[in-house]
C-alpha atoms as a PDB file:
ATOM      1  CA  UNK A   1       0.000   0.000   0.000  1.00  0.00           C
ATOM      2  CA  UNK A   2       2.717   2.587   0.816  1.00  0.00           C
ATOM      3  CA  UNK A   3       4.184   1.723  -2.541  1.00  0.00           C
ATOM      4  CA  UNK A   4       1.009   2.940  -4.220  1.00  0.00           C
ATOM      5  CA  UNK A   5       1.078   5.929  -2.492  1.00  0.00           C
ATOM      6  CA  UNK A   6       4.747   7.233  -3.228  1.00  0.00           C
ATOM      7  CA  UNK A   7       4.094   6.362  -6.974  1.00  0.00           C
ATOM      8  CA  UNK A   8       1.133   8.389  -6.868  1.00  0.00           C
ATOM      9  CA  UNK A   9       3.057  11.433  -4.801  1.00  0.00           C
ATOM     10  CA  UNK A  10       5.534  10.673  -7.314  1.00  0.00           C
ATOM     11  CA  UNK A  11       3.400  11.042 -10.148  1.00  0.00           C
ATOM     12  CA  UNK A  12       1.997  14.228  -9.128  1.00  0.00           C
ATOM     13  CA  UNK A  13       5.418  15.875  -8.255  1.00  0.00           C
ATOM     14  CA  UNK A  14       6.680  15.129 -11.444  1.00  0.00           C
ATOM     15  CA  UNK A  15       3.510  16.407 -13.154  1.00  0.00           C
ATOM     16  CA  UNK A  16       3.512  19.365 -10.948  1.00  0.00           C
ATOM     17  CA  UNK A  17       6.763  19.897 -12.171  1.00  0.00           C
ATOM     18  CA  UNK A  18       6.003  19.458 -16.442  1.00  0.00           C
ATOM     19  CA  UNK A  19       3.183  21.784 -15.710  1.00  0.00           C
ATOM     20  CA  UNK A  20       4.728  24.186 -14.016  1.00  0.00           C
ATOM     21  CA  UNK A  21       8.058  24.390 -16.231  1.00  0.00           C
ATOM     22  CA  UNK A  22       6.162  23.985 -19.230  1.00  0.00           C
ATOM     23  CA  UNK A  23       5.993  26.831 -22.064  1.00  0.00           C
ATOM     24  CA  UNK A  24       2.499  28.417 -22.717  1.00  0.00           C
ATOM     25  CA  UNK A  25       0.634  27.236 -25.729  1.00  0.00           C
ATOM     26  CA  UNK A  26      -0.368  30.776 -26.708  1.00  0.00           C
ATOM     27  CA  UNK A  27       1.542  33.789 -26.760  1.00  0.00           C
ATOM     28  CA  UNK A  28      -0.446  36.958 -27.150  1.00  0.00           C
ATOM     29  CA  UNK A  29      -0.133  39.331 -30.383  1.00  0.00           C
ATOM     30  CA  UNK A  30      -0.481  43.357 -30.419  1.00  0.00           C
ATOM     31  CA  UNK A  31      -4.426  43.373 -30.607  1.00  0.00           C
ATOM     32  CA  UNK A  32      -4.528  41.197 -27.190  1.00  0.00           C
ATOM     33  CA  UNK A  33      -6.004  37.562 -29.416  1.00  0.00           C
ATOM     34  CA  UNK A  34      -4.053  35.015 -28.691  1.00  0.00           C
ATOM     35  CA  UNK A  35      -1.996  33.220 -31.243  1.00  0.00           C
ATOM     36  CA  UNK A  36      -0.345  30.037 -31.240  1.00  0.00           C
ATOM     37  CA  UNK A  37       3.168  30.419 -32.955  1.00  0.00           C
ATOM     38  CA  UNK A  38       5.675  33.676 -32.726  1.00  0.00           C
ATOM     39  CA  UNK A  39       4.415  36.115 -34.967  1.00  0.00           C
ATOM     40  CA  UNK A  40       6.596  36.283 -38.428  1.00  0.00           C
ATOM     41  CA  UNK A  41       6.832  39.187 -41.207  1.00  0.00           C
ATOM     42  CA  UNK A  42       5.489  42.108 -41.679  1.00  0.00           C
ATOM     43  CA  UNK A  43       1.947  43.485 -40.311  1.00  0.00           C
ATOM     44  CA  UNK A  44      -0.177  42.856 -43.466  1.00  0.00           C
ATOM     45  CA  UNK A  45      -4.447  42.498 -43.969  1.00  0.00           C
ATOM     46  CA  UNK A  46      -5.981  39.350 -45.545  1.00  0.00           C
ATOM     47  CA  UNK A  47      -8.931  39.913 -47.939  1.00  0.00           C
ATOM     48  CA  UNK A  48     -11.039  37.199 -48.971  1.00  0.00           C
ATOM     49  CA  UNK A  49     -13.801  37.540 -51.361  1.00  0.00           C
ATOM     50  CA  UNK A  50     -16.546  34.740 -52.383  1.00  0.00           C
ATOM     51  CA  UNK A  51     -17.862  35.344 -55.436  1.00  0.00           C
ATOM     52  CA  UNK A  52     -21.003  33.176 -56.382  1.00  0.00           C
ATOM     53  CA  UNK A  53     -21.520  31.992 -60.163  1.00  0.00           C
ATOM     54  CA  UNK A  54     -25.679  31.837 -60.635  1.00  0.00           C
ATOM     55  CA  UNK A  55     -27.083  34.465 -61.808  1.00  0.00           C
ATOM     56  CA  UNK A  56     -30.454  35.279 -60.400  1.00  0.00           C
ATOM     57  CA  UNK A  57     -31.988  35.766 -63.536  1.00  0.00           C
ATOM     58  CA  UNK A  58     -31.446  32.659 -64.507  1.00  0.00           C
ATOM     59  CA  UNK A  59     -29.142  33.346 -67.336  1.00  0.00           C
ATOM     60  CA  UNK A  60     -26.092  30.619 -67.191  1.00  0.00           C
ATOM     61  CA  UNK A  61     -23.796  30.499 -64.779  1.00  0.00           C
ATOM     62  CA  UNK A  62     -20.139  32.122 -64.612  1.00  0.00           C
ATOM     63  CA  UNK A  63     -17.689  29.977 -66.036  1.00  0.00           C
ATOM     64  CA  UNK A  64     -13.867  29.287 -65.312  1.00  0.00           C
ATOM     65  CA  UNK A  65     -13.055  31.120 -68.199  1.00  0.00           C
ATOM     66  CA  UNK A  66     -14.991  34.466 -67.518  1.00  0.00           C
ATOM     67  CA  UNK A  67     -13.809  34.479 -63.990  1.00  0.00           C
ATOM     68  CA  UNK A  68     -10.200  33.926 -64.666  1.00  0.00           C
ATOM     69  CA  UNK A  69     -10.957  37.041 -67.286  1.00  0.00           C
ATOM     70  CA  UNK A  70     -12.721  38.933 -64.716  1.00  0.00           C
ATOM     71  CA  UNK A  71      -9.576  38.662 -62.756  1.00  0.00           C
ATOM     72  CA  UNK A  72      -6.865  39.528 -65.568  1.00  0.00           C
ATOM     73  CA  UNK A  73      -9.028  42.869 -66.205  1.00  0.00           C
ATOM     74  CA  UNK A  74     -10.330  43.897 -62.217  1.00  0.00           C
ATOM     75  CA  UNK A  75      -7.959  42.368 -59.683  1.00  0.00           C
ATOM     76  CA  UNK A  76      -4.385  41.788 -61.276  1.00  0.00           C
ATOM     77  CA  UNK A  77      -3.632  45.486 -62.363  1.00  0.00           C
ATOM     78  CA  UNK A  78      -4.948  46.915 -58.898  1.00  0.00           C
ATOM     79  CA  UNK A  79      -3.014  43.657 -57.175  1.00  0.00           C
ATOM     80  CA  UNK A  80      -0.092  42.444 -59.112  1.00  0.00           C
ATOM     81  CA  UNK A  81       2.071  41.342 -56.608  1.00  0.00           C
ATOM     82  CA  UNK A  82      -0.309  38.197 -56.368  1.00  0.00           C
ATOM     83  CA  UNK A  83      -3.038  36.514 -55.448  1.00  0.00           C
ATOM     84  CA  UNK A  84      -4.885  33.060 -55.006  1.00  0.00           C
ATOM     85  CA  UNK A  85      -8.195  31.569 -56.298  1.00  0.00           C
ATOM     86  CA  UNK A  86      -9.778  28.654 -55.068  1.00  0.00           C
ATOM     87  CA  UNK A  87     -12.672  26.729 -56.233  1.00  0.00           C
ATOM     88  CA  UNK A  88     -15.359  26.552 -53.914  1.00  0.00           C
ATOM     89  CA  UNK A  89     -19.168  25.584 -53.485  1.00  0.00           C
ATOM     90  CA  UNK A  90     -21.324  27.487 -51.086  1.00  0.00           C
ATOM     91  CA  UNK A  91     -24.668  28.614 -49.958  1.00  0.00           C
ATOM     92  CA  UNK A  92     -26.369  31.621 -48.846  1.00  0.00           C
ATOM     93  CA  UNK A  93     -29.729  33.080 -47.832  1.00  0.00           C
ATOM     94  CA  UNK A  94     -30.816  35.712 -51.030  1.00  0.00           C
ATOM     95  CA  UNK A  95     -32.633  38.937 -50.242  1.00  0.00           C
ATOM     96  CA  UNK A  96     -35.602  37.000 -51.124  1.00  0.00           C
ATOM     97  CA  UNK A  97     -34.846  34.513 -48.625  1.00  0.00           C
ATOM     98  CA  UNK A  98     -34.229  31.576 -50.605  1.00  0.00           C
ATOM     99  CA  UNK A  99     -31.110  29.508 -49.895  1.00  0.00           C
ATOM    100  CA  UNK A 100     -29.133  29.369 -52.695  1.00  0.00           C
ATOM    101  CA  UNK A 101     -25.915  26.822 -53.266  1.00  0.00           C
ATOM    102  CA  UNK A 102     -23.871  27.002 -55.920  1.00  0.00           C
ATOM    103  CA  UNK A 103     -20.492  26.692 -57.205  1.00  0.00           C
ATOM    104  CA  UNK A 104     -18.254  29.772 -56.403  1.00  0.00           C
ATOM    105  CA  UNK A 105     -14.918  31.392 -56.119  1.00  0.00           C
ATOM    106  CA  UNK A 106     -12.704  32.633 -53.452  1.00  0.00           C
ATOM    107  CA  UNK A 107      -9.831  35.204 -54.021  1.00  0.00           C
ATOM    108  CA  UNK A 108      -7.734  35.772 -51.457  1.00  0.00           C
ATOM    109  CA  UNK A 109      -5.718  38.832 -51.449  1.00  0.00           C
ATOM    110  CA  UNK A 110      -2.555  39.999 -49.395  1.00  0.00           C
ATOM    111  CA  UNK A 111      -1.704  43.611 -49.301  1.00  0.00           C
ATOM    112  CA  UNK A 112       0.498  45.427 -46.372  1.00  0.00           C
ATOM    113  CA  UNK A 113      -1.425  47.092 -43.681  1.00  0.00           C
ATOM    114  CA  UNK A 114      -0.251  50.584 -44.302  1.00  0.00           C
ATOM    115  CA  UNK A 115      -1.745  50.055 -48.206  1.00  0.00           C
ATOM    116  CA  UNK A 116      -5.253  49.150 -46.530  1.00  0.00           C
ATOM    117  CA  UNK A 117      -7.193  52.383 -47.618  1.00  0.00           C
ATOM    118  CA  UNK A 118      -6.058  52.303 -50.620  1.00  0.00           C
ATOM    119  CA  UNK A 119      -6.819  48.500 -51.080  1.00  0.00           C
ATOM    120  CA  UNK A 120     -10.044  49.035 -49.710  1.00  0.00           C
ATOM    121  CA  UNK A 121     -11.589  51.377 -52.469  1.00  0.00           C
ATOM    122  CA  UNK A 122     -10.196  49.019 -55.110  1.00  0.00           C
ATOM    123  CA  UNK A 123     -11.643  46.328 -53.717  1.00  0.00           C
ATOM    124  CA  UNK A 124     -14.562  47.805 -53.063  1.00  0.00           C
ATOM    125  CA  UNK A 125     -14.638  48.201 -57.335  1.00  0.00           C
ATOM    126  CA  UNK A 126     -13.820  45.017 -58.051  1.00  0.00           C
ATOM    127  CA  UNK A 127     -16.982  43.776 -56.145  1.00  0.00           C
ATOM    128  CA  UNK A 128     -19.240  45.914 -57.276  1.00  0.00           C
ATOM    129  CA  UNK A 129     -17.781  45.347 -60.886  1.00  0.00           C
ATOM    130  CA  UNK A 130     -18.333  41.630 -60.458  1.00  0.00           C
ATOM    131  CA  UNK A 131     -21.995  42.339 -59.230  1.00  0.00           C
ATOM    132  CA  UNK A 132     -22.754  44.308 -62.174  1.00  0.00           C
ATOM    133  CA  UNK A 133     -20.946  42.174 -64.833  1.00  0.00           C
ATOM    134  CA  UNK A 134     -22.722  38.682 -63.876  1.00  0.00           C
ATOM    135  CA  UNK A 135     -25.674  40.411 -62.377  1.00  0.00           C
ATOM    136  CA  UNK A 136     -24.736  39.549 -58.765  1.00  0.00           C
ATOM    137  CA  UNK A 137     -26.843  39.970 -55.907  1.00  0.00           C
ATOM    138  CA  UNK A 138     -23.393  40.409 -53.372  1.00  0.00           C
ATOM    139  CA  UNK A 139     -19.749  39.785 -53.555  1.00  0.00           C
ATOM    140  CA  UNK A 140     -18.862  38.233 -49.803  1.00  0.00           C
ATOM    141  CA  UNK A 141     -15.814  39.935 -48.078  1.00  0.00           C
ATOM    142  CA  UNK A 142     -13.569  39.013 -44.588  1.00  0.00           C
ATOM    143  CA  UNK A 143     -10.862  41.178 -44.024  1.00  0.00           C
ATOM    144  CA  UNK A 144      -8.397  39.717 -41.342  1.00  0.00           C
ATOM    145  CA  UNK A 145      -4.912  40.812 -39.792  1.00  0.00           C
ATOM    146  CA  UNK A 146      -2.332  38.682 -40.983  1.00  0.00           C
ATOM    147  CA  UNK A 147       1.783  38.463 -40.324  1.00  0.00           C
ATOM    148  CA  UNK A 148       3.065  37.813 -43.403  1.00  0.00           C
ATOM    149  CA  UNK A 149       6.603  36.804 -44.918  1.00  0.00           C
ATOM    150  CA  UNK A 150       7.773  36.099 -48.160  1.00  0.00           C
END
C-alpha cells in the first residue's frame, strides 16, 4: 500500500513539475487575441472575397473562363504582386430569402497594412464590378490581420 502511495506522490510531483516548467501554448499578439506560434513578417491584412456563379436571372452560370478574365481585367492590375483563387461551393440566404448553393470562387488577397485604404476602395470596385458584370446579388468579403513573410 505505501508503494502505491509514493508512486502516486511521485506522479503528481513530477507532473507538478512538467506543468509548471512547461511553455504556454499561446503567446499573445499586439491586438490582445491570442496566437499560437511567434508572430513572423510584416503586419499585413488578408482579404477574402466569395464570389457566387448563378445568376439570379437565370441566365447561365459564370464559367472558369470568364472568372479567370474577370480577374486579368479587375484584380491583377490593382493587385499584381499576387493573389490566389480557389474553387469553392457554397450557400447563402438571397434577399428573397431563398437559400441558394452554388459553385463559387474565393480570391484571397494579401496587401500590407499601411496600403489598406487604398486597397479598400479598389476592392470595393472590383466587387461591385463583379456584381454588375454577372448580375450579382453580393460579392462576400472578410478582411483579417495577418503576419506575413515572403
Amino acid at each position: 500500500m505505501r508503494t502505491h502511495s509514493l508512486r502516486n506522490r511521485s506522479a503528481l510531483a513530477v507532473a507538478g513539475l512538467l506543468l509548471a516548467g512547461a511553455p504556454a501554448a499561446y503567446t499573445a499578439v499586439a491586438d490582445g487575441r491570442p496566437s499560437a506560434a511567434p508572430a513572423h513578417g510584416k503586419p499585413y491584412v488578408e482579404t477574402t472575397l466569395f464570389f457566387g456563379t448563378a445568376r439570379p436571372d437565370g441566365g447561365p452560370a459564370v464559367t472558369d473562363r470568364q472568372f479567370m478574365a474577370f480577374v486579368d481585367m479587375e484584380v491583377t492590375p490593382d493587385f499584381p504582386d499576387g493573389l490566389t483563387v480557389q474553387n469553392g461551393r457554397g450557400q447563402w440566404r438571397d434577399a428573397h430569402g431563398t437559400i441558394e448553393k452554388e459553385r463559387s470562387y474565393e480570391l484571397i488577397l494579401l496587401y500590407p497594412e499601411p496600403a489598406a485604404t487604398g486597397s479598400d476602395r479598389k476592392i470595393e470596385e472590383i466587387r461591385r464590378a463583379y456584381e454588375k458584370a454577372f448580375a450579382q446579388e453580393s460579392v462576400g468579403r472578410v478582411d483579417e490581420r495577418a503576419q506575413v513573410d515572403f
